[in-house]
Protein backbone atom coordinates (compact mmCIF):
# COMPACT_ATOMS: atom_id res chain seq x y z
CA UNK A 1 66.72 131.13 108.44
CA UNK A 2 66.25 128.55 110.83
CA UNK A 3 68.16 127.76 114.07
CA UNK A 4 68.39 124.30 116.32
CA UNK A 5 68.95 125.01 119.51
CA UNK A 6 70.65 121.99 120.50
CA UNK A 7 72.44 119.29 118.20
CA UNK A 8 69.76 116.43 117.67
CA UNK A 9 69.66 113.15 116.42
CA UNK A 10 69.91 113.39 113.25
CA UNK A 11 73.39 114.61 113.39
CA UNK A 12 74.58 111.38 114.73
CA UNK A 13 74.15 109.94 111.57
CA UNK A 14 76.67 111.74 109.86
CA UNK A 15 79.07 109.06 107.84
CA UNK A 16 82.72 110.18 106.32
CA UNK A 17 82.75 110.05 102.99
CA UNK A 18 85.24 113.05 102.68
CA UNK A 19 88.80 111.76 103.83
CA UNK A 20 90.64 108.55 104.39
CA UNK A 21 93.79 107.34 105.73
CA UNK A 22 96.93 108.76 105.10
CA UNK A 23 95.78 111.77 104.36
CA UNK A 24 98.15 114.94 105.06
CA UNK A 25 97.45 118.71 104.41
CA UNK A 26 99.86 121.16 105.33
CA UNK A 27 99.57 124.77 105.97
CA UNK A 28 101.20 128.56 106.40
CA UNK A 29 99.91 130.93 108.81
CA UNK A 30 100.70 134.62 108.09
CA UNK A 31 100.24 137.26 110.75
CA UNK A 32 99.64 140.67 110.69
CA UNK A 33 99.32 143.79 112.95
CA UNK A 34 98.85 146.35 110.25
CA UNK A 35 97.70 145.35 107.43
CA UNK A 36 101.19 143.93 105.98
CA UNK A 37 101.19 139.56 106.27
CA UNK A 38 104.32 137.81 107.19
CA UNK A 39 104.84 134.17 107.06
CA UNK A 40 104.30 133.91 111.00
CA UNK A 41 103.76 129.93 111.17
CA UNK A 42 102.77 126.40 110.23
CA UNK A 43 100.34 123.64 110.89
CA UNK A 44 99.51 120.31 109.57
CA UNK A 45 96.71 118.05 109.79
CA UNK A 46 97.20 113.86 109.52
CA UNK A 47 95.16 111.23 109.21
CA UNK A 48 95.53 107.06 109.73
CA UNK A 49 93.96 104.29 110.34
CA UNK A 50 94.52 102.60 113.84
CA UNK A 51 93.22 100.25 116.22
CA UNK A 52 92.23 101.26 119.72
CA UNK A 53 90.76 98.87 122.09
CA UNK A 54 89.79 96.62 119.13
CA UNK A 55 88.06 99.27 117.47
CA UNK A 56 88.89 100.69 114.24
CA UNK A 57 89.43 104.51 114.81
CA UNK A 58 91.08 107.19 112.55
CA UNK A 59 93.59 108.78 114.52
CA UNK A 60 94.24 112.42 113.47
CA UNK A 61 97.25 114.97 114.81
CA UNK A 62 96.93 118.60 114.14
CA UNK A 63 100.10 120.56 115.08
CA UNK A 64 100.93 124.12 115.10
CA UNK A 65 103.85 126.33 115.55
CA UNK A 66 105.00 129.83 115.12
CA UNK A 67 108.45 130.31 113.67
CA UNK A 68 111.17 131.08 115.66
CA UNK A 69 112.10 134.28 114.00
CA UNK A 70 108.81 135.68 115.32
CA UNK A 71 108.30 133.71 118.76
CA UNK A 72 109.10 136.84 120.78
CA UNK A 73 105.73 138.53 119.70
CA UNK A 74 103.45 135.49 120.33
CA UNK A 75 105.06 132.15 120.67
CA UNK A 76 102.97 129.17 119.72
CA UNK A 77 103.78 125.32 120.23
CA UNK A 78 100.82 123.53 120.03
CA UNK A 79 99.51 119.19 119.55
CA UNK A 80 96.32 118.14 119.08
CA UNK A 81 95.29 114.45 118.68
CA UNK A 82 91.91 112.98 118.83
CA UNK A 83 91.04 108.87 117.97
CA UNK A 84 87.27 108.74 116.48
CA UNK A 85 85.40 105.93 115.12
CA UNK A 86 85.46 105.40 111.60
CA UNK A 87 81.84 104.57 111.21
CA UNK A 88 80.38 107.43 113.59
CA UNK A 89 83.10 109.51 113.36
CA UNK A 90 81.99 109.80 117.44
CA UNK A 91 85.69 110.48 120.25
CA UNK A 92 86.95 108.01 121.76
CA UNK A 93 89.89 109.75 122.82
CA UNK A 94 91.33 113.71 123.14
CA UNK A 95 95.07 114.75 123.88
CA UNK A 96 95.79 118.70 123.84
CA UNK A 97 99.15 119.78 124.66
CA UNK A 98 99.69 123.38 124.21
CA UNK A 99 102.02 126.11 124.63
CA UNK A 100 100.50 129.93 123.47
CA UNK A 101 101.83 133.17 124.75
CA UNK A 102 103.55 130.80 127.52
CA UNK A 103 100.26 129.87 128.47
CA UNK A 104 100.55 126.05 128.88
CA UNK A 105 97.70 123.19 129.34
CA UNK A 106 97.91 119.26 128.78
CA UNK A 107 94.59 118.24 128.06
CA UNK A 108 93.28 113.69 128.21
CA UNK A 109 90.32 112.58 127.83
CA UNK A 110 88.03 109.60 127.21
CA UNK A 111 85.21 109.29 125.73
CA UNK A 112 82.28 106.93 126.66
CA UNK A 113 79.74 106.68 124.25
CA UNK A 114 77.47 104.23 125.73
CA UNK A 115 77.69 106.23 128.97
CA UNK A 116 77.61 109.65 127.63
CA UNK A 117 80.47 110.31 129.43
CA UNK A 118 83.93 112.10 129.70
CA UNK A 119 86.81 111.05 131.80
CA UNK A 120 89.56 113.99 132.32
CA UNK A 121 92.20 113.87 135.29
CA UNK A 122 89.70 116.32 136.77
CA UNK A 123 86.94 113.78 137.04
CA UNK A 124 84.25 112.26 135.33
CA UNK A 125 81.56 114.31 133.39
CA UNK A 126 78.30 113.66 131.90
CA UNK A 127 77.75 114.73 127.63
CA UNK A 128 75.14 114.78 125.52
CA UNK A 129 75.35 112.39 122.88
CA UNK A 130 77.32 112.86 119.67
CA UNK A 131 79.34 115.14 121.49
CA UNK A 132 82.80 116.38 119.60
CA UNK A 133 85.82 117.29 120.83
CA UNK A 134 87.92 120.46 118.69
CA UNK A 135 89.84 118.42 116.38
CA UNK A 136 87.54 115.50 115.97
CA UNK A 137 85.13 118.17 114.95
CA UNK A 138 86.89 119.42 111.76
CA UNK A 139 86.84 116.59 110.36
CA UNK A 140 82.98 115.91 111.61
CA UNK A 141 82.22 119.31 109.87
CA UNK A 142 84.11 118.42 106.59
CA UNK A 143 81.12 115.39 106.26
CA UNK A 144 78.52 118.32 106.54
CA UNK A 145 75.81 118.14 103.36
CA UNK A 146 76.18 122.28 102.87
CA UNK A 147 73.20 121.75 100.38
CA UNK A 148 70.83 121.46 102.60
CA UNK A 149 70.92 124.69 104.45
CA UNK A 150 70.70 127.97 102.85
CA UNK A 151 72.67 131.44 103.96
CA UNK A 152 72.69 132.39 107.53
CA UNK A 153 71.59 128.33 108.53
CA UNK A 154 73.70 127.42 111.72
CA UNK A 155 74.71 123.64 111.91
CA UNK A 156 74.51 123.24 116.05
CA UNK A 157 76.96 120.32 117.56
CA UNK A 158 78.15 119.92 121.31
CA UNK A 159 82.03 120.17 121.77
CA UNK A 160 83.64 119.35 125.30
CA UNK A 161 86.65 121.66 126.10
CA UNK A 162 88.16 122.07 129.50
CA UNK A 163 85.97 120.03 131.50
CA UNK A 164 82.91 121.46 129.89
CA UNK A 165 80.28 121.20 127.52
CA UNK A 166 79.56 123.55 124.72
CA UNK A 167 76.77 124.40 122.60
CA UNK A 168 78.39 125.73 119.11
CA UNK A 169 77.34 125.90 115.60
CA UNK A 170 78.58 126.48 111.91
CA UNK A 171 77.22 129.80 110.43
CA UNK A 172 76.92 128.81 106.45
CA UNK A 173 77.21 132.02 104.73
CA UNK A 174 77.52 130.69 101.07
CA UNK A 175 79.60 129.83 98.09
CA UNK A 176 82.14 131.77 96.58
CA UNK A 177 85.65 132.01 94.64
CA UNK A 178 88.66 132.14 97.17
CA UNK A 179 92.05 133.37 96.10
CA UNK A 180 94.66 131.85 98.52
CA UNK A 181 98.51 131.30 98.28
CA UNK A 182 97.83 128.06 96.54
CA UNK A 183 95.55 129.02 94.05
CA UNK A 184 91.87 129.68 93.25
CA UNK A 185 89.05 128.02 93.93
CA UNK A 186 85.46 127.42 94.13
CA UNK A 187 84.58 127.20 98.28
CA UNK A 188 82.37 126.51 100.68
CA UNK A 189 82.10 129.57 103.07
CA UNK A 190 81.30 129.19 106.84
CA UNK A 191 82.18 130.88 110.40
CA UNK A 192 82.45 128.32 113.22
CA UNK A 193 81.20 129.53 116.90
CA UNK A 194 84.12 130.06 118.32
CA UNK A 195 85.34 129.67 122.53
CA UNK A 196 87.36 132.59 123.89
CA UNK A 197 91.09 131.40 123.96
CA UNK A 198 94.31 132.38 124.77
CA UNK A 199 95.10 132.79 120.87
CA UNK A 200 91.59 133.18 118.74
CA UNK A 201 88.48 135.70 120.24
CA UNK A 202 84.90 134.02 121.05
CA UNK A 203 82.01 134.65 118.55
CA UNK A 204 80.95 134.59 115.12
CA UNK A 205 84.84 136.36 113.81
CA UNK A 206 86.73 133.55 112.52
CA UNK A 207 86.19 132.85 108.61
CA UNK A 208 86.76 129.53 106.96
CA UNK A 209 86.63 128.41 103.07
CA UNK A 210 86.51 124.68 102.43
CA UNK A 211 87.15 123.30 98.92
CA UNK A 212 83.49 123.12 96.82
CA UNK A 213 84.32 119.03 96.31
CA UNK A 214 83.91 116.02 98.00
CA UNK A 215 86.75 116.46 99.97
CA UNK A 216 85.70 120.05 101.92
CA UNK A 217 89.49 120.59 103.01
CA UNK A 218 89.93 123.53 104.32
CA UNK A 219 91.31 126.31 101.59
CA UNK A 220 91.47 129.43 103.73
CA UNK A 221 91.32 130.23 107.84
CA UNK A 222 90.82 134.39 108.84
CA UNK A 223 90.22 135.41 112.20
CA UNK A 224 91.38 138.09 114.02
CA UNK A 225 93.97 136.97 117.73
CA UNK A 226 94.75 138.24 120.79
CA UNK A 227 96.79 140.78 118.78
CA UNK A 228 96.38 141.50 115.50
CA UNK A 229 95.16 138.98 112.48
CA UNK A 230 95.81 135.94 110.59
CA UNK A 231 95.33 134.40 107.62
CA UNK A 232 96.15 129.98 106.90
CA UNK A 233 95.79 128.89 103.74
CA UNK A 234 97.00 125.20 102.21
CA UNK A 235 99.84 124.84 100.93
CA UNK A 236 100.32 121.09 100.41
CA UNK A 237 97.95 117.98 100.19
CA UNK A 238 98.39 114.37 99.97
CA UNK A 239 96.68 111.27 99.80
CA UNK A 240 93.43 112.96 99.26
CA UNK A 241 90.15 110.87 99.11
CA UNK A 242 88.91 112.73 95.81
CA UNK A 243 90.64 114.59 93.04
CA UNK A 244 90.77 118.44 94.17
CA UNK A 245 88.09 119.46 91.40
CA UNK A 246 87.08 122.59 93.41
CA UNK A 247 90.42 124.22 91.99
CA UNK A 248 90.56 127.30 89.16
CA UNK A 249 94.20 127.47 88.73
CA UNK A 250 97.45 126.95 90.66
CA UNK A 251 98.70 130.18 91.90
């Protein structure tokens, strides 16, 4: 096993070759306290093709909610968007507007490459370089070469959150068959480092299996919360780059 301790060079040079424009993958989020999993939620992840400040940029929105049937245990309304370049996948910009537990943050920010720099209404703060923000990092990790590192590797990249910089990584742990509400299929296995949120615990405990193809959507999410667990698994795809190949058979 071998560690980086800080994300280097070489991990600038990531290019996408795993999703395009007009891509949309939907999925359910079931909760549980003991042991039983309800249908608790949804989320869904797009993807187009923009133009900010001349620049091509994909321009991705992740959204989340909890249905309303179960908002009184742990109410969740939450937006992400990020704008990355399509080249260097690299931020240019980062909106987060939540609502979780009725804790409530809006989150802007701008990215400066050339300056190594983020701009928040809080002030102006220096990054390292190929610095991610959370959603623009999903999509970085989907263009991850999992071939090259064996069990246990951890992938290190810098994230700014709240008006700081983080030092994270992706655990690989292997390859395996998933069984999810969709269906079965060969995966990718990994645990992200995760911050200590309102809604998901710090550390090594969240779980995520991305499909064993050229596209690396995700299949399956498992972490434990605040209180209890859940489990997300896809439930709908379109406009995929690649045929899904990765799956067994449709559940």
């Amino acid at each position: 096993m071998w560690i980086r301790l800080s994300a280097g060079d070489d991990f600038c040079g990531i290019r996408n070759l795993a999703f395009q424009g007009g891509e949309d993958i939907r999925f359910t989020i079931f909760y549980s306290v003991i042991g039983i999993y309800i249908n608790a939620g949804n989320a869904t992840f797009t993807t187009a093709v923009e133009k900010m400040n001349n620049k091509t940029v994909y321009h991705v929105v992740g959204s989340g909610s909890s249905n309303p049937s179960y908002d009184w245990i742990f109410k969740v309304r939450d937006k992400y968007e990020t704008y990355f370049d399509t080249a260097t996948l690299q931020p240019y910009k980062f909106l987060r507007d939540v609502n979780e537990g009725g804790y409530k943050t809006y989150e802007d920010v701008t990215f400066n490459q050339q300056t190594n720099t983020a701009v928040t209404t809080k002030g102006v703060f220096k990054v390292p370089n190929c610095i991610q923000d959370v959603l623009s990092a999903v999509y970085y990790a989907r263009n991850i070469d999992f071939s090259k590192y064996k069990p246990d590797d951890k992938i290190p990249f810098n994230m700014f959150l709240d008006n700081e910089v983080y030092s994270l990584y992706i655990k690989y742990i292997g390859k395996e068959t998933v069984k999810t509400k969709y269906g079965k299929f060969h995966a990718i296995k990994f645990k992200p480092l995760l911050i200590k949120g309102t809604l998901f615990q710090g550390g090594e405990k969240m779980t995520v299996w991305v499909s064993d193809d050229a596209n690396h959507i995700p299949l399956r999410i498992e972490s434990p919360i605040v209180v209890g667990s859940v489990k997300i698994d896809m439930m709908q795809y379109r406009n995929l780059r690649y045929p899904l190949s990765s799956m067994i058979e449709f559940r």
